[in-house]
N, C-alpha and C. Protein backbone atom coordinates (compact mmCIF):
# COMPACT_ATOMS: atom_id res chain seq x y z
N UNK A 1 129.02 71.06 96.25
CA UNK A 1 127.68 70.75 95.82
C UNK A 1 127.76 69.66 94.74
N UNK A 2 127.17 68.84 94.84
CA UNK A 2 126.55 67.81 93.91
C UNK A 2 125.84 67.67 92.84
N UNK A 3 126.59 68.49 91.38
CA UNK A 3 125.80 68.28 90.07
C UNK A 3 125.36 67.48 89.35
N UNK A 4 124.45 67.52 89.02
CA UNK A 4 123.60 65.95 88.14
C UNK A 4 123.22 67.09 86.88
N UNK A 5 123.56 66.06 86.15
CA UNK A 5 123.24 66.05 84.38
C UNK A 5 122.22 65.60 84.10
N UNK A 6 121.30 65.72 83.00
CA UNK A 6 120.21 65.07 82.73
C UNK A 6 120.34 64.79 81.17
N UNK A 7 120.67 63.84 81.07
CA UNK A 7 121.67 63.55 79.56
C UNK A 7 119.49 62.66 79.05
N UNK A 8 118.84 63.57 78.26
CA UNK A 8 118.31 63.49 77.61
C UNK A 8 117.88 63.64 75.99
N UNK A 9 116.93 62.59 75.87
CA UNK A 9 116.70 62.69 74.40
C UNK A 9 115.14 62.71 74.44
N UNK A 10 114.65 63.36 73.12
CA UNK A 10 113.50 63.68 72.73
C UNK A 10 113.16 62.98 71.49
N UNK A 11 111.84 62.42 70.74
CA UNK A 11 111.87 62.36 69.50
C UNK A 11 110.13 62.64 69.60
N UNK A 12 109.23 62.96 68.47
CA UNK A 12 108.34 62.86 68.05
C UNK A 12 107.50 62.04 67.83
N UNK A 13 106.13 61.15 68.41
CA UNK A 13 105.79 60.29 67.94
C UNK A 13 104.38 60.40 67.16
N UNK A 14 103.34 59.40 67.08
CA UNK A 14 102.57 59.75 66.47
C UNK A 14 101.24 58.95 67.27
N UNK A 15 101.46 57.48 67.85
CA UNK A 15 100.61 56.87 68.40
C UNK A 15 100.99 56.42 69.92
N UNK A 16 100.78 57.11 71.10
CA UNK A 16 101.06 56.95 72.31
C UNK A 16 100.73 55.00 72.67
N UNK A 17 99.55 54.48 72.08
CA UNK A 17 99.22 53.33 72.53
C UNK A 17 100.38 52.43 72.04
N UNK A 18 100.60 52.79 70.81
CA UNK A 18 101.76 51.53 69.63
C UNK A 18 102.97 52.15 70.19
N UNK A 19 103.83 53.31 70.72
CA UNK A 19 104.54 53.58 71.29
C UNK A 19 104.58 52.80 72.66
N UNK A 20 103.62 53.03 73.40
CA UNK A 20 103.45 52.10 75.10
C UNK A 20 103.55 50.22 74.80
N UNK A 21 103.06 49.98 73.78
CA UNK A 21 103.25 48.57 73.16
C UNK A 21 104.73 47.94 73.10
N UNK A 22 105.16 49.44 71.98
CA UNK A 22 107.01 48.93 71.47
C UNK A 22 107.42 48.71 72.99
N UNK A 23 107.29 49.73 73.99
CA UNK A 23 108.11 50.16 75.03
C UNK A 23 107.67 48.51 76.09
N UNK A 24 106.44 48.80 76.27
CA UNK A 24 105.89 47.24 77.03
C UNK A 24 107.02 45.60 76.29
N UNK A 25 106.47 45.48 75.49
CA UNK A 25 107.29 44.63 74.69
C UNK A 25 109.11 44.44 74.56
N UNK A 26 109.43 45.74 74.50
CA UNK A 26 111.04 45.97 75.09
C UNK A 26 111.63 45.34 76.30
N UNK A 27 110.44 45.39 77.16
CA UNK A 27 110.53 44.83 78.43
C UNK A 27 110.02 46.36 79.32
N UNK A 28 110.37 47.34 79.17
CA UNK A 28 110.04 48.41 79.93
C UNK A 28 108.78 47.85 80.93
N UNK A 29 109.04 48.52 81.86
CA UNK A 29 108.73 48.14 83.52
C UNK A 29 107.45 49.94 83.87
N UNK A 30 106.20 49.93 83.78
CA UNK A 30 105.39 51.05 83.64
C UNK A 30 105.98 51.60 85.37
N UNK A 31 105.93 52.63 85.35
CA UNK A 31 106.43 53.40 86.77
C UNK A 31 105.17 53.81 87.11
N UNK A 32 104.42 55.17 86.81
CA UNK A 32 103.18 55.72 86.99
C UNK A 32 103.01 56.64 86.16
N UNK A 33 101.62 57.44 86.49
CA UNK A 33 101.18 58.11 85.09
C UNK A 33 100.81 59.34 85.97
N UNK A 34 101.12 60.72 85.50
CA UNK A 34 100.59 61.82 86.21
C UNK A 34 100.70 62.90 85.12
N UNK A 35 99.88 63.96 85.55
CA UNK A 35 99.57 65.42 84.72
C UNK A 35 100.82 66.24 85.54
N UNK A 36 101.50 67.00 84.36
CA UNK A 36 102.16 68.11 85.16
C UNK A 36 101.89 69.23 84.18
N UNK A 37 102.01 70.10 85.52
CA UNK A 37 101.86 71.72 85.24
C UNK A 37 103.01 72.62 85.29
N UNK A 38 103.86 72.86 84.37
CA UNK A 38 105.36 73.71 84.66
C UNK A 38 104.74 75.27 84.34
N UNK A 39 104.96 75.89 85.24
CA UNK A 39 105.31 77.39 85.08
C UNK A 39 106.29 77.99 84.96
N UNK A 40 106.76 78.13 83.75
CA UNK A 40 108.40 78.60 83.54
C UNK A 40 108.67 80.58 83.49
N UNK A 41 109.50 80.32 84.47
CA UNK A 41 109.63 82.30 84.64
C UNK A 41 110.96 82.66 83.87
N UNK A 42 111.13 84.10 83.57
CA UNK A 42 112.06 84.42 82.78
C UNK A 42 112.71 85.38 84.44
N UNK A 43 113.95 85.42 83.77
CA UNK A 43 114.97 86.23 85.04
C UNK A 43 114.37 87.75 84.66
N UNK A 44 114.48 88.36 85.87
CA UNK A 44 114.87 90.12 86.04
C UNK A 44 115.84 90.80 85.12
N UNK A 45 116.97 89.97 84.89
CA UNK A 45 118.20 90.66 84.29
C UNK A 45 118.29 90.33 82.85
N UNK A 46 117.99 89.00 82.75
CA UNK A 46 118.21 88.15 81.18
C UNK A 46 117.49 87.42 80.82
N UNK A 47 117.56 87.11 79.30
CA UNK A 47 116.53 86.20 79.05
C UNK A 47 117.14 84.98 78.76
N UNK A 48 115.97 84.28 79.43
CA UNK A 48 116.90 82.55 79.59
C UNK A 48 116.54 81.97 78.20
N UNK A 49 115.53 82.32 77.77
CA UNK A 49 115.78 82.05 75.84
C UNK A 49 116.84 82.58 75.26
N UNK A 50 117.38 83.41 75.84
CA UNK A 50 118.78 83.42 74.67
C UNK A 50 119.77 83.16 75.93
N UNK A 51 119.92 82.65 77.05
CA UNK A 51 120.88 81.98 77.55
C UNK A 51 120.52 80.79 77.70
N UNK A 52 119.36 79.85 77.32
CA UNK A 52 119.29 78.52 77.21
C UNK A 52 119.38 77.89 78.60
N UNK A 53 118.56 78.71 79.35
CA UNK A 53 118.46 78.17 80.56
C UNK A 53 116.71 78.45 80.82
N UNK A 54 116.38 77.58 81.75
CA UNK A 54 115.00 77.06 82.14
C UNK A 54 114.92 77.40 83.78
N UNK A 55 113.43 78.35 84.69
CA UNK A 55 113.40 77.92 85.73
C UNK A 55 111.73 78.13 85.75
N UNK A 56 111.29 76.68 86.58
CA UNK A 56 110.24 76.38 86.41
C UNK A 56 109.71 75.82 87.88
N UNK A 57 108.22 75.85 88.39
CA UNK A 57 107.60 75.19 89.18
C UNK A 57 106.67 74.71 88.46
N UNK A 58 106.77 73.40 89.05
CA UNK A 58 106.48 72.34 88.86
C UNK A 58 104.57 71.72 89.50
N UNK A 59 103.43 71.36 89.32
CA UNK A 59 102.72 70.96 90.51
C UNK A 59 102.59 69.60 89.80
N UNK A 60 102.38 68.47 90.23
CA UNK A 60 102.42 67.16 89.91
C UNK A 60 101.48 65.97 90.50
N UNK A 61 100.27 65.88 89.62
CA UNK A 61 99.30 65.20 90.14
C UNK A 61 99.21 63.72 89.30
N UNK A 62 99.61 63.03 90.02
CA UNK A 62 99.74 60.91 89.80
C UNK A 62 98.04 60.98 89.44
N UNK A 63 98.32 59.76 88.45
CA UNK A 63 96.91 59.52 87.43
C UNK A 63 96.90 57.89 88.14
N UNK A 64 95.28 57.78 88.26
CA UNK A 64 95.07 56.28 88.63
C UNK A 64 94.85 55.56 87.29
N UNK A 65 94.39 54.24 86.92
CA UNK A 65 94.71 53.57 85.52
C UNK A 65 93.58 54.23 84.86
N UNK A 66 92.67 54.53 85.18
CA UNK A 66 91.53 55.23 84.41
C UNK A 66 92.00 56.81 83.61
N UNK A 67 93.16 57.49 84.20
CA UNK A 67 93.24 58.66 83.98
C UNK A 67 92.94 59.69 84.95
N UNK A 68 92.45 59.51 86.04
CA UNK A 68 91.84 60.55 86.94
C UNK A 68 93.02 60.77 87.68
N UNK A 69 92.64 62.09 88.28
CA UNK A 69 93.75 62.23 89.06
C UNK A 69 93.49 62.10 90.63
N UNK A 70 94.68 61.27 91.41
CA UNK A 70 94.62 60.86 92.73
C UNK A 70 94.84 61.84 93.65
N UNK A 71 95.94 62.11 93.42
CA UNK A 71 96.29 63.38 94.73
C UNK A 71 97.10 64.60 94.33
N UNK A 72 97.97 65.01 94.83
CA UNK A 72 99.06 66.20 94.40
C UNK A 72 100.15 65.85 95.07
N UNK A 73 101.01 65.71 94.26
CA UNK A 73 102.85 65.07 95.00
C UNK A 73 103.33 66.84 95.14
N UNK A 74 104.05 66.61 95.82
CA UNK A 74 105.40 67.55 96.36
C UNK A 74 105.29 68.35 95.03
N UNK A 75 105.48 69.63 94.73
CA UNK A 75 105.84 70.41 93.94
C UNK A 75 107.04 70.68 93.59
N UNK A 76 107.96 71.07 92.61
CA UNK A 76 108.95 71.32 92.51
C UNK A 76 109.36 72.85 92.15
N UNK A 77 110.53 73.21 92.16
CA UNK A 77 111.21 74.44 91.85
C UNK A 77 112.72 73.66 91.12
N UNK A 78 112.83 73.89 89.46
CA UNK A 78 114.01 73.72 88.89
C UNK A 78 114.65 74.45 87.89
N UNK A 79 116.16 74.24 88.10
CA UNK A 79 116.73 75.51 87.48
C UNK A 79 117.44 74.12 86.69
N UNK A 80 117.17 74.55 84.91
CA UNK A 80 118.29 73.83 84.11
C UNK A 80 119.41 74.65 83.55
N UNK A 81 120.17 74.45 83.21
CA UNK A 81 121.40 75.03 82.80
C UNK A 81 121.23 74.90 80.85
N UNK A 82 122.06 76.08 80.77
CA UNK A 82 122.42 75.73 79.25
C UNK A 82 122.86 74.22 78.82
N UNK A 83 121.90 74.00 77.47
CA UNK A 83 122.74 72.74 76.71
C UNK A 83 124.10 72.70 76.55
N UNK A 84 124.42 71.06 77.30
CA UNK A 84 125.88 70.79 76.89
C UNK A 84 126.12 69.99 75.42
N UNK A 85 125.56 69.91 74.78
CA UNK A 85 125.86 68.57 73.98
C UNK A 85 124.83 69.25 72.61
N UNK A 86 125.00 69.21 71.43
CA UNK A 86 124.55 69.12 70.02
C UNK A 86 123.46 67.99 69.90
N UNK A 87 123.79 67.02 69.60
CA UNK A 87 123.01 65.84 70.10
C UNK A 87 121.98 65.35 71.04
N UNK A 88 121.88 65.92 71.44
CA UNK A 88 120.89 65.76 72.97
C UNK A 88 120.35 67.03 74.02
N UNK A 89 119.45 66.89 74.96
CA UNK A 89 119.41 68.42 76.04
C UNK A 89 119.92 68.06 76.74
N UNK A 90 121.02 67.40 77.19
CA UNK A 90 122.26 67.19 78.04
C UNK A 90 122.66 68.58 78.67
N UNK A 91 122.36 69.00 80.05
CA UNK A 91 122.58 70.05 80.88
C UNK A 91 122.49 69.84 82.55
N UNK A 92 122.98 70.80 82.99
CA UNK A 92 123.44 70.90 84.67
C UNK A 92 121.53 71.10 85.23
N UNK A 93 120.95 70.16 85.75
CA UNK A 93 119.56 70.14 86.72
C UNK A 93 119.47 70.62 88.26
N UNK A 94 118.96 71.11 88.52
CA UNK A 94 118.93 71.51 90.26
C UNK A 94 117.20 71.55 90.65
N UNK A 95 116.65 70.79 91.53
CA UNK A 95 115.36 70.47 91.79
C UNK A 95 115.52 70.96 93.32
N UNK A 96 114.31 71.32 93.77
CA UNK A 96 114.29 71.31 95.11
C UNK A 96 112.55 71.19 95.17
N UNK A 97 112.25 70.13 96.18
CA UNK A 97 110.76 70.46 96.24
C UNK A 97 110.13 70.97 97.56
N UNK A 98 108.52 71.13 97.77
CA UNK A 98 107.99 71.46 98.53
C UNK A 98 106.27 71.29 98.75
N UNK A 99 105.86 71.32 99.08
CA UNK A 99 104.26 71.17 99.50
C UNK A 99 103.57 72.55 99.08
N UNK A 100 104.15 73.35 98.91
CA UNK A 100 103.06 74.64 98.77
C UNK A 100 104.16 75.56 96.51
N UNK A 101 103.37 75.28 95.95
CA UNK A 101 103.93 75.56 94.76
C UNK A 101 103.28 77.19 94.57
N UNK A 102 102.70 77.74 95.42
CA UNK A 102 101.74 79.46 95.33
C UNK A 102 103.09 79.97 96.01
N UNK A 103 104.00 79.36 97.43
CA UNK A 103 105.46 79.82 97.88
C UNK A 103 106.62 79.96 96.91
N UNK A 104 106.31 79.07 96.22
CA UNK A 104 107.57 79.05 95.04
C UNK A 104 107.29 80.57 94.35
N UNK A 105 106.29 80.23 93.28
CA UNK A 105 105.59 81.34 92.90
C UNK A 105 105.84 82.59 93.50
N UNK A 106 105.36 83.26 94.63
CA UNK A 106 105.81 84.26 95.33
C UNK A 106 106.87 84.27 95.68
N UNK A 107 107.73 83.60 96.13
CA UNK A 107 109.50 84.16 96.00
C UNK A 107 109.86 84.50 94.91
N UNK A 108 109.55 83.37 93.51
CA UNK A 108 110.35 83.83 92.34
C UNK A 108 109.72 85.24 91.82
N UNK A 109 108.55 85.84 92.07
CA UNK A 109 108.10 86.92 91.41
C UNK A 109 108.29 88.01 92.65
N UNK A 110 108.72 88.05 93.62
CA UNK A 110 108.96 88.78 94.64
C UNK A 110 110.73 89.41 94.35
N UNK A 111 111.39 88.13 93.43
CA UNK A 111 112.60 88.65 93.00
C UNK A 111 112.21 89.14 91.64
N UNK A 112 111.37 89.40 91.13
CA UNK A 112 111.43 89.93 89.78
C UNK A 112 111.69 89.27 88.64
N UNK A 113 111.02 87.69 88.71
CA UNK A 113 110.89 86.85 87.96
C UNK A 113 109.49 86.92 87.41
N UNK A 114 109.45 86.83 86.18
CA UNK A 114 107.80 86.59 85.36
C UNK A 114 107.54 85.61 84.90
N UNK A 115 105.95 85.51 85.00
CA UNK A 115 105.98 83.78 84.52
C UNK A 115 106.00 84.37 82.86
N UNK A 116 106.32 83.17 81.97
CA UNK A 116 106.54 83.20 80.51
C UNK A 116 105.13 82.66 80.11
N UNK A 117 104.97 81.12 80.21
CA UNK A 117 104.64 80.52 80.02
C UNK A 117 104.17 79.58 80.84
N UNK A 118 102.86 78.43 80.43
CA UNK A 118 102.29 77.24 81.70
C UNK A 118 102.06 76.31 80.33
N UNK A 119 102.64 75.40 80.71
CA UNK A 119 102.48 73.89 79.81
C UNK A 119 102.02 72.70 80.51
N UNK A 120 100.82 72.22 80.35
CA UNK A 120 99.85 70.61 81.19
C UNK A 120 100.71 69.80 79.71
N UNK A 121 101.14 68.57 80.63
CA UNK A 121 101.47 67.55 79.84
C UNK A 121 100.77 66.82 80.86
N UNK A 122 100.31 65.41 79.95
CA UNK A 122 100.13 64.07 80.60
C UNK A 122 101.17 63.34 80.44
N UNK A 123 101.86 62.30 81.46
CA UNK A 123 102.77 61.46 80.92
C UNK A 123 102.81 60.03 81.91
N UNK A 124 103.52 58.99 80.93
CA UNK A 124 103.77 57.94 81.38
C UNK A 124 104.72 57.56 81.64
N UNK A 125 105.47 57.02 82.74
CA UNK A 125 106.75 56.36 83.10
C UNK A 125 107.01 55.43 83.04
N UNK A 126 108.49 54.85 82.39
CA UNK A 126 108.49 53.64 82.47
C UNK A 126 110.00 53.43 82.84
N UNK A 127 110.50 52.26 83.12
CA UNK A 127 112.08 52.12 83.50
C UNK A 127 112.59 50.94 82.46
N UNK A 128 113.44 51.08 81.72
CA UNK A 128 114.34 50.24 80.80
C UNK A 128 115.90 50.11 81.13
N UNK A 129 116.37 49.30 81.58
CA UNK A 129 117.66 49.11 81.77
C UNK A 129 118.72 51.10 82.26
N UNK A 130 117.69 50.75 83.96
CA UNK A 130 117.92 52.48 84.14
C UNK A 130 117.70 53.35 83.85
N UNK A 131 117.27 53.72 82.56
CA UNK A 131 117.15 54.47 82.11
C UNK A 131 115.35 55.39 82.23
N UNK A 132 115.36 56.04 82.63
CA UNK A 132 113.30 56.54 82.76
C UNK A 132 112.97 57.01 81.49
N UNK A 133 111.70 56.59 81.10
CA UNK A 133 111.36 57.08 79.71
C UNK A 133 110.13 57.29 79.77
N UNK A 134 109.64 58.37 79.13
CA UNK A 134 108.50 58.66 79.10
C UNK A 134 107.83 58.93 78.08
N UNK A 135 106.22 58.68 77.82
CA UNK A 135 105.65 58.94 77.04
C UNK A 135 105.05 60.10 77.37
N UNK A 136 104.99 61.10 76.47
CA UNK A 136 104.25 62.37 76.81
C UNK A 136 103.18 62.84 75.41
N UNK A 137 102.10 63.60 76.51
CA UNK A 137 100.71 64.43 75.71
C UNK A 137 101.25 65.76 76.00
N UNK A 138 102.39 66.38 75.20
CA UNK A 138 102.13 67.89 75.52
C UNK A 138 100.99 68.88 74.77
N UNK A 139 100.27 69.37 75.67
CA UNK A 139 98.73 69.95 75.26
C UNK A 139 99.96 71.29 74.77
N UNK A 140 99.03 71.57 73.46
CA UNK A 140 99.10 72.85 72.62
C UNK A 140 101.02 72.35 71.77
N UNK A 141 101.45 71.02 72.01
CA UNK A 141 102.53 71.11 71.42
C UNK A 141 102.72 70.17 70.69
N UNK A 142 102.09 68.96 71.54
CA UNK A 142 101.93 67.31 70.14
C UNK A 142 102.41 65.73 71.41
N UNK A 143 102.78 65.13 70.40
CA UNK A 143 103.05 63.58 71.33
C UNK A 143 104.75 63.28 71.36
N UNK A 144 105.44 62.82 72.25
CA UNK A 144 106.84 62.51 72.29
C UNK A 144 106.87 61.34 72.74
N UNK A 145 107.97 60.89 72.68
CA UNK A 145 109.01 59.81 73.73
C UNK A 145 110.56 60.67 74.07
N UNK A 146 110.24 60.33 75.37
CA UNK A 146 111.47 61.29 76.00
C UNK A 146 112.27 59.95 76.45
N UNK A 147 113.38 60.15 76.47
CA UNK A 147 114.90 58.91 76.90
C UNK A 147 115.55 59.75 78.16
N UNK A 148 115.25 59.12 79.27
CA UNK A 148 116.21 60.56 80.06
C UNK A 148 117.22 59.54 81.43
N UNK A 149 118.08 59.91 81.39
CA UNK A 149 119.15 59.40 82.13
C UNK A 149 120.15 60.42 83.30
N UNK A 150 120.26 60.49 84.36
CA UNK A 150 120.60 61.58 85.74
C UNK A 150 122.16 60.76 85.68
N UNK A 151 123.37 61.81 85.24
CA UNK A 151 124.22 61.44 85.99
C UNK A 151 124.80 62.51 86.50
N UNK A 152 125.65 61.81 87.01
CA UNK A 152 126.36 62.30 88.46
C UNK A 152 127.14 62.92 88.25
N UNK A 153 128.45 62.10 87.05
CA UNK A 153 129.71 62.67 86.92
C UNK A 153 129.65 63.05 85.55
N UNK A 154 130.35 64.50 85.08
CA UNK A 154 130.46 64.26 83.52
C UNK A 154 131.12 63.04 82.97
N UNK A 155 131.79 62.65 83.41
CA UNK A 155 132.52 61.34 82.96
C UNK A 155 131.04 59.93 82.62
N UNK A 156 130.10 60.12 82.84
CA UNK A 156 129.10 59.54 82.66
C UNK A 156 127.65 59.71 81.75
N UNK A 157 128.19 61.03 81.48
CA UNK A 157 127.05 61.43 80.15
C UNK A 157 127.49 61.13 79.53
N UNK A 158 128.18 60.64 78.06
CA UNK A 158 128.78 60.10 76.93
C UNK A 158 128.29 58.06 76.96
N UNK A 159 128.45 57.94 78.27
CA UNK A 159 127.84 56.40 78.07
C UNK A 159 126.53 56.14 78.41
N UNK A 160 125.70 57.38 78.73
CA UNK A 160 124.59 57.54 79.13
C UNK A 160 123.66 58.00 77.83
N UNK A 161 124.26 58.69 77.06
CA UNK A 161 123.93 59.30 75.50
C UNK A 161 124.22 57.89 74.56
N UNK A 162 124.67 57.13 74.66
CA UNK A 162 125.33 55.71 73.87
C UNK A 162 124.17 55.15 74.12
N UNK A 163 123.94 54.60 74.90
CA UNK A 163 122.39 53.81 75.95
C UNK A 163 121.11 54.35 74.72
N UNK A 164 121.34 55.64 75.79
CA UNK A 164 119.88 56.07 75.09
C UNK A 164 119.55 55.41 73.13
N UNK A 165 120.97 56.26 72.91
CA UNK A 165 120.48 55.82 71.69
C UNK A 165 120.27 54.76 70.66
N UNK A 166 121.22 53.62 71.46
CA UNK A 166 121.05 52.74 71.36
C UNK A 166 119.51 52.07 71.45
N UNK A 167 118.90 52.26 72.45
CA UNK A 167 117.87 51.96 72.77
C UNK A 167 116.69 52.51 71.89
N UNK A 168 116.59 53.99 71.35
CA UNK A 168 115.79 54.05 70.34
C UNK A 168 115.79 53.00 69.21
N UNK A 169 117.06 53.01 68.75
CA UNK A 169 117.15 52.28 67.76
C UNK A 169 116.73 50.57 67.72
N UNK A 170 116.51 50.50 69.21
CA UNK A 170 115.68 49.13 69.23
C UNK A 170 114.46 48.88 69.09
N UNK A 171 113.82 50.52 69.37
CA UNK A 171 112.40 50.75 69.27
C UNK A 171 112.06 51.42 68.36
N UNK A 172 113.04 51.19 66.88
CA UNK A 172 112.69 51.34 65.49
C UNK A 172 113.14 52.83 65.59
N UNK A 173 113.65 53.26 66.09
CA UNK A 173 113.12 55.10 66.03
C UNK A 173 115.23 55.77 65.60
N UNK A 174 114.98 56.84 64.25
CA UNK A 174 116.44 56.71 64.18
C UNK A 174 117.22 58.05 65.38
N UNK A 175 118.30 58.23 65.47
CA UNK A 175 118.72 58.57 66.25
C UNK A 175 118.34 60.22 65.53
N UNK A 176 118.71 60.26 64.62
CA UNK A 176 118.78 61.31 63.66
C UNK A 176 116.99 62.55 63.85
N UNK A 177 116.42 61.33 64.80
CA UNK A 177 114.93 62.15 64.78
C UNK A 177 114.83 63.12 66.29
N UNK A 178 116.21 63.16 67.01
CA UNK A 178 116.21 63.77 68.34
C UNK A 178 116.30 64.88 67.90
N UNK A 179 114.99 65.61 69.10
CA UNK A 179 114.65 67.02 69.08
C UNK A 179 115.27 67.37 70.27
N UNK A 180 116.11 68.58 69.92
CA UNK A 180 117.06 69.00 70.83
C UNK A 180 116.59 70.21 71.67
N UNK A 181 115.17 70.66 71.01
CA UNK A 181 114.19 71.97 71.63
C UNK A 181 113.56 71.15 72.72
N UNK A 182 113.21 72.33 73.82
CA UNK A 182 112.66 72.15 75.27
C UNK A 182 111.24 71.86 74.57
N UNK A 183 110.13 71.48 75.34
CA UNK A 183 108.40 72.22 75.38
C UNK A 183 108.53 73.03 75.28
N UNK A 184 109.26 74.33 76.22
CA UNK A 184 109.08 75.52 76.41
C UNK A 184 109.36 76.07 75.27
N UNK A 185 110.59 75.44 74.49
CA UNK A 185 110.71 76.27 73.28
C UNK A 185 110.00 76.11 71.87
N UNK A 186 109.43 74.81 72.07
CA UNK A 186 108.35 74.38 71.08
C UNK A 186 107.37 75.28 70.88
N UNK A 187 106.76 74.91 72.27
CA UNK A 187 105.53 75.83 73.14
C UNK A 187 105.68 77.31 72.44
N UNK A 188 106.69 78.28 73.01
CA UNK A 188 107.00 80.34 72.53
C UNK A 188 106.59 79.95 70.61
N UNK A 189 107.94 78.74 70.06
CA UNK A 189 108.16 78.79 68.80
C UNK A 189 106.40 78.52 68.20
N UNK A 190 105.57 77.83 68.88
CA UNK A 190 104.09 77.89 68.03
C UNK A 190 103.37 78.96 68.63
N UNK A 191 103.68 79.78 69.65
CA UNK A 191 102.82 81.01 69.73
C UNK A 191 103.24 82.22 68.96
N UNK A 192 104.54 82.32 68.12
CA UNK A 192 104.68 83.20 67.57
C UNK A 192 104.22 83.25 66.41
């Protein structure tokens, strides 16, 4: 089987437009803009808050330039793995999608999975020298810039974490401001 890493970074921002500006101006290349809905379930046996693992469906609706939403893409089902890295949410990703996200739903709670939690973010895509970056509205949690990079081999997260941060630091932002917490864990940490 074929593991992919998702050697990401997080930081905090404050103005999505002067953020989309720095990023425009960088050269960043806009991808598209869509609302997502993650439903993250906790296991039958353990809790993935204290094993630092994530499994979530996904529903994913593309925004036209006004903000509205166009249609509904493929849904997803993903399992992240515990953090590898101090520095970053650098961990093992597994996606699989599908057309019906109520199927996902009913298998995972048919095995004795519960949902935890549901987080709507809005976000924007953009592409910078490979790398996908996004601007995000997480509702009930605040505003980000996410740095996120898919590799293949571990031998490729370490120059993929270099990049990234490099690249903040071109867009004024210090390295030192990466938030190494999920949404999800933002999200539990302000409902308690």
């Amino acid at each position: 089987m074929l593991e992919s890493f998702e050697v990401e970074v997080k930081v905090a921002i404050e103005d999505i437009e002067l953020m989309t500006r720095k990023l425009v101006d960088s050269g960043a290349k806009e991808l598209n803009r869509e609302v997502q809905i993650d439903i993250y379930f906790d296991h039958p046996c353990r809790t993935f808050v204290k094993t630092d693992e994530a499994v979530r469906v996904r529903t994913i609706s593309p925004l036209d330039k006004h903000g509205l939403a166009t249609s509904q893409a493929p849904n997803e089902l993903t399992y992240k793995g515990p953090k590898l890295d101090k520095e970053t949410k650098t961990r093992v990703e597994y996606t699989v999608g599908t057309d019906d996200s109520d199927q996902l739903i009913s298998i995972l709670e048919s095995l004795g999975f519960k949902p935890i939690a549901k987080i709507a973010k809005k976000r924007t895509f953009f592409d910078l020298r490979n790398i996908t970056i996004s601007v995000d509205d997480v509702e009930d949690v605040g505003l980000f810039l996410e740095l996120e990079f898919i590799a293949h081999q571990k031998d490729e997260m370490e120059s993929a974490k270099k990049n990234i941060f490099e690249l903040l630091g071109e867009l004024g932002i210090d390295a030192k401001q990466s938030i190494c917490d999920s949404y999800l864990e933002m999200y539990l940490a302000g409902r308690l």
